[in-house]
Protein backbone atom coordinates (compact mmCIF):
# COMPACT_ATOMS: atom_id res chain seq x y z
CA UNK A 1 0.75 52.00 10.18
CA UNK A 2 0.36 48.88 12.49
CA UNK A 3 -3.50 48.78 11.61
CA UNK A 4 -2.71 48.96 7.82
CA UNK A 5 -0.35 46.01 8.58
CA UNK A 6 -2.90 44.13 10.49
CA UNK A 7 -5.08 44.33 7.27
CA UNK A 8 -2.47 43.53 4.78
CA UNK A 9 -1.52 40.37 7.09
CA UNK A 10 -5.62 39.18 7.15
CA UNK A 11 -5.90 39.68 3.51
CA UNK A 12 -3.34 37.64 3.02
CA UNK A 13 -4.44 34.88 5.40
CA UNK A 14 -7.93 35.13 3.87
CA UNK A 15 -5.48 34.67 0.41
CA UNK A 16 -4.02 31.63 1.76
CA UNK A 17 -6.94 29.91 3.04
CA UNK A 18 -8.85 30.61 -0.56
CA UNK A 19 -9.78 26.92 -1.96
CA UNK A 20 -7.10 25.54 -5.00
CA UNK A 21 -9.14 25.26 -8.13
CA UNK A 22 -9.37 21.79 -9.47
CA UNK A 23 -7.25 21.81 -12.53
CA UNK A 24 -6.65 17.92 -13.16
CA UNK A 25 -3.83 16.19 -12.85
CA UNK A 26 -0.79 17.36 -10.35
CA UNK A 27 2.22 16.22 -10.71
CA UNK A 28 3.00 13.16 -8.12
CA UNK A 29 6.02 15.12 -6.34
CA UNK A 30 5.53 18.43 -5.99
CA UNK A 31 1.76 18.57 -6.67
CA UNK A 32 1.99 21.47 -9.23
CA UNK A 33 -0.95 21.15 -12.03
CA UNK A 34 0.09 19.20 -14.92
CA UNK A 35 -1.18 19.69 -18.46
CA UNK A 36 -2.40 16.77 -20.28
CA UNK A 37 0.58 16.44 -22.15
CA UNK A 38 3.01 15.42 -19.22
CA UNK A 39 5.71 13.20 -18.39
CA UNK A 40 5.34 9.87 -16.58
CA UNK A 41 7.70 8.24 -13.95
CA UNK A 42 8.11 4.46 -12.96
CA UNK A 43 8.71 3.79 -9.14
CA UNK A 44 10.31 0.84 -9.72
CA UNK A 45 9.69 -0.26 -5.90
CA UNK A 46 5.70 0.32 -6.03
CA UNK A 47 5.62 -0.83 -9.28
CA UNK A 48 3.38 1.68 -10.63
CA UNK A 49 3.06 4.88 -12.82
CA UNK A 50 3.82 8.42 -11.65
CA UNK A 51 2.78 11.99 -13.06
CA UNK A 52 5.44 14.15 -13.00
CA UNK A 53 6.16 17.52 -14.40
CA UNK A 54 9.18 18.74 -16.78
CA UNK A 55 11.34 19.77 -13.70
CA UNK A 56 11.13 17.03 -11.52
CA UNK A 57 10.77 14.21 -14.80
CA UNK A 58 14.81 16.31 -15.58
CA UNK A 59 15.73 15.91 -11.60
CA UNK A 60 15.21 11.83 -12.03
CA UNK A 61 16.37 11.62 -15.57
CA UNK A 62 20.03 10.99 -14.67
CA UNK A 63 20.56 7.17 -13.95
CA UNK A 64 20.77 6.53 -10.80
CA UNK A 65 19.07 9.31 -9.78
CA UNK A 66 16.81 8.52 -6.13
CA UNK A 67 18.97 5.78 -5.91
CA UNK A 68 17.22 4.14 -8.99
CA UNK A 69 13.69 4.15 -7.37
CA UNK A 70 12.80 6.16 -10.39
CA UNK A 71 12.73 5.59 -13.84
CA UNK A 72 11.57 8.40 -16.52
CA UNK A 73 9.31 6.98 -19.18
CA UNK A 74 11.02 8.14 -22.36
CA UNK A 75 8.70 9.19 -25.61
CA UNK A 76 10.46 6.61 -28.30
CA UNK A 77 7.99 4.79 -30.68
CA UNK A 78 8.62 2.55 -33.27
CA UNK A 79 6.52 0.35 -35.68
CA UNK A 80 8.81 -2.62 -36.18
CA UNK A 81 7.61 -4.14 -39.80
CA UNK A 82 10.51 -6.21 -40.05
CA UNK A 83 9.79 -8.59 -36.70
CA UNK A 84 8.11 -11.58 -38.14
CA UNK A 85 5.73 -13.36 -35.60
CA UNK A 86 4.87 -16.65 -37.36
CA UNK A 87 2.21 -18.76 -36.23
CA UNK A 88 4.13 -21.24 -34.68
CA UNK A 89 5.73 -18.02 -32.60
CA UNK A 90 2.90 -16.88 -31.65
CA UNK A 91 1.95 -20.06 -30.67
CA UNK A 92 5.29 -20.72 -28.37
CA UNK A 93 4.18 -17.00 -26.72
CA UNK A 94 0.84 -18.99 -25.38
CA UNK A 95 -0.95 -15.80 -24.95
CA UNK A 96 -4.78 -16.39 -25.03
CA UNK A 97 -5.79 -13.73 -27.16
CA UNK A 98 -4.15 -11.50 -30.00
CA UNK A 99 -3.27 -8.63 -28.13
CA UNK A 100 -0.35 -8.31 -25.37
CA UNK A 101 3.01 -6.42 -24.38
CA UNK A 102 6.48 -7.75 -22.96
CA UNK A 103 8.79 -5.39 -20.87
CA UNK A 104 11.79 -6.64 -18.88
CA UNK A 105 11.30 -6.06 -15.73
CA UNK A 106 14.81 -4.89 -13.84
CA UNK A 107 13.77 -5.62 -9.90
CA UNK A 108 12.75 -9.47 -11.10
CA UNK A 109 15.30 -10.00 -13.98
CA UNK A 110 12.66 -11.17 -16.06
CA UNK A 111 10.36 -10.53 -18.97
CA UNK A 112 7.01 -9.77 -18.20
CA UNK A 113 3.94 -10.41 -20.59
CA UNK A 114 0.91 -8.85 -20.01
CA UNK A 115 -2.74 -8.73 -21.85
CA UNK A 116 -5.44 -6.51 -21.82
CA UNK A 117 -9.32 -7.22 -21.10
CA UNK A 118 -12.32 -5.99 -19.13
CA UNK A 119 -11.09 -6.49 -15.90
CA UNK A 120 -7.44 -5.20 -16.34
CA UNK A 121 -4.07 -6.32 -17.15
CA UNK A 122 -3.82 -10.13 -17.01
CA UNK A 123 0.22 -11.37 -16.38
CA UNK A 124 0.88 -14.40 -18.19
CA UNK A 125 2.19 -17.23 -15.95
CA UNK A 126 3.30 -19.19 -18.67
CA UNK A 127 6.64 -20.05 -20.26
CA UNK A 128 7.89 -17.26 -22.59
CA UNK A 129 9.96 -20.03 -25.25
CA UNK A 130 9.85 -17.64 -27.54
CA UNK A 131 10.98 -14.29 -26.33
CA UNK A 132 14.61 -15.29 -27.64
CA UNK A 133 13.28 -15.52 -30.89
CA UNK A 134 11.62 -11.80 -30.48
CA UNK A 135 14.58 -10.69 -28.70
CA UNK A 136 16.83 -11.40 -31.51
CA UNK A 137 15.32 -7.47 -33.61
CA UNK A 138 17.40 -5.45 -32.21
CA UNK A 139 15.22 -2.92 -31.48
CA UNK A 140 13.53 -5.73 -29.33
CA UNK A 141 16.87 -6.35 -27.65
CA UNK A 142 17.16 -3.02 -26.94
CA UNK A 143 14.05 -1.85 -24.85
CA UNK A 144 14.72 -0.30 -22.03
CA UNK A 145 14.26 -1.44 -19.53
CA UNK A 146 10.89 -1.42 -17.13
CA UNK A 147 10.04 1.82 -19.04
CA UNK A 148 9.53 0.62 -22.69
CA UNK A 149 7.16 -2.12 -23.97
CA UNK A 150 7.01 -4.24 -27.09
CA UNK A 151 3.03 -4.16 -27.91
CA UNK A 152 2.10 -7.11 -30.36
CA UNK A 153 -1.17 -7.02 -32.05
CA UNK A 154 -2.39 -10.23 -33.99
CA UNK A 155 -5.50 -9.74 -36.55
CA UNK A 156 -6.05 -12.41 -39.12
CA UNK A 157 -3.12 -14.20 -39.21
CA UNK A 158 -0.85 -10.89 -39.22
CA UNK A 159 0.94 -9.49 -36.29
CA UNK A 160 1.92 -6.19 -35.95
CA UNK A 161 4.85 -4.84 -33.69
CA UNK A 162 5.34 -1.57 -32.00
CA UNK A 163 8.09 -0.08 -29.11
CA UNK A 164 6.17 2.05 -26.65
CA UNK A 165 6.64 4.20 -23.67
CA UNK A 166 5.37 1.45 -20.75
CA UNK A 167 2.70 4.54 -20.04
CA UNK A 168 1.05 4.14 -23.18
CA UNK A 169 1.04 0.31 -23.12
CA UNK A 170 -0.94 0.50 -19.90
CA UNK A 171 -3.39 3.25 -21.45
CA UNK A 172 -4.30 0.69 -24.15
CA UNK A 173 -5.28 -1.58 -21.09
CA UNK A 174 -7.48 1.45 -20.04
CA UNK A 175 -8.72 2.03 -23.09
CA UNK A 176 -9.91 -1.74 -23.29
CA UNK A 177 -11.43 -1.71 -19.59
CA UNK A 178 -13.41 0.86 -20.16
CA UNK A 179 -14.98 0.50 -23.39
CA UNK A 180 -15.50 -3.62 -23.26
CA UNK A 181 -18.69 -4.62 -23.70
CA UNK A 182 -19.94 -7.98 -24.45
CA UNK A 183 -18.42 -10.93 -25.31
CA UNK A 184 -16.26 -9.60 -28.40
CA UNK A 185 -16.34 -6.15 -27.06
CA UNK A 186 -18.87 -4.78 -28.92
CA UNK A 187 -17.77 -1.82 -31.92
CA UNK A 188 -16.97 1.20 -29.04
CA UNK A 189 -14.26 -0.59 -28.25
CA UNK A 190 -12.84 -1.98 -31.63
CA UNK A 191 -12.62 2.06 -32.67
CA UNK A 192 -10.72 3.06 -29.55
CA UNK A 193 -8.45 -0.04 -29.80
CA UNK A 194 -8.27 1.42 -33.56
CA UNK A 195 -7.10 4.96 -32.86
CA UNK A 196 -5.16 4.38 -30.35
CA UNK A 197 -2.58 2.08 -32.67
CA UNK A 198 -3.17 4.51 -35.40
CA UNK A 199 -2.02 7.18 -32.87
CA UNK A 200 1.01 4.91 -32.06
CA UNK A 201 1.99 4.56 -35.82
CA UNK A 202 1.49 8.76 -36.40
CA UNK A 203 4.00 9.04 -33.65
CA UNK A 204 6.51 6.57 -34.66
């Protein structure tokens, strides 16, 4: 009986030691595999982006849960036809080219603007005059906060406006850093730029 035992307890250590497939992304706290359809965390301290999977996404969903460290990114989209950005708005916003999202962030009490390119997110240093104006929508004035994003896309004297999980926001930055080419970006990059608001407005 003790050999059988022996064996049993070697198969199982040869069990143990047997490599872990490579099956993409793991969730960030318990390193389970993650599907591509997953939820996304903000640690608020680190300022950055966190996999997470459906149980531990429901053990931070409570506020205040971690001590506030982390944030759930919720899944609430909106196209917001009714916010008018004029000209002289847009203007006021002083953001260099026709693409950028605002989210307030809650550890500096401020809005933050941000806009895509090749080499990343760009943060706007300059005066944001006319976020009370934007901020008067009150879907604007209700984005929550550090984990929703108000995306703004100008094209021909039009701008669009769209609430979006703070996840996606910084996907269209990916999307944008890794398909620029060029000096207008070439036409890769105006169809991903395309699809990814049209997959925006099919899930609002």
């Amino acid at each position: 009986m003790a050999v059988e035992d022996r064996g049993d307890f070697a198969a199982l250590q040869a069990l143990l030691r047997k490599p872990v497939p490579d099956t993409g992304e793991r969730c960030d706290f318990c390193a389970q595999p993650v599907g591509a359809e997953h939820g996304h965390l903000v640690d608020l301290k680190a300022r950055r982006i966190m996999c997470g999977c459906r149980p531990c996404w429901l053990v931070f969903e409570p506020t205040g849960a971690a001590q506030g460290r982390y944030k759930p990114v919720p899944t609430r989209y909106a196209v917001l036809s009714d916010l008018l950005v004029d000209e002289t708005t847009w203007d006021a916003l002083q953001i260099p080219i026709g693409l950028a999202f605002f989210f307030y962030n809650s550890v500096e009490n401020r809005v933050i603007a941000l806009y895509p390119g090749p080499a990343g997110a760009t943060e706007s240093q300059l005066p944001l005059d006319a976020w009370s104006l934007l901020a008067a929508h009150p879907v604007v004035a209700g984005l929550e906060a550090d984990v929703e994003a108000l995306v703004l896309r100008r094209r021909e004297g039009a701008t669009a406006a769209y609430l979006v999980p703070i996840d996606r926001a910084y996907e269209l930055v990916g999307v944008i850093r890794s398909s620029w080419r060029g000096f207008d970006g070439g036409e890769d990059a105006k169809r991903r730029i395309d699809a990814f608001f049209e997959s925006v407005e099919a899930r609002a």
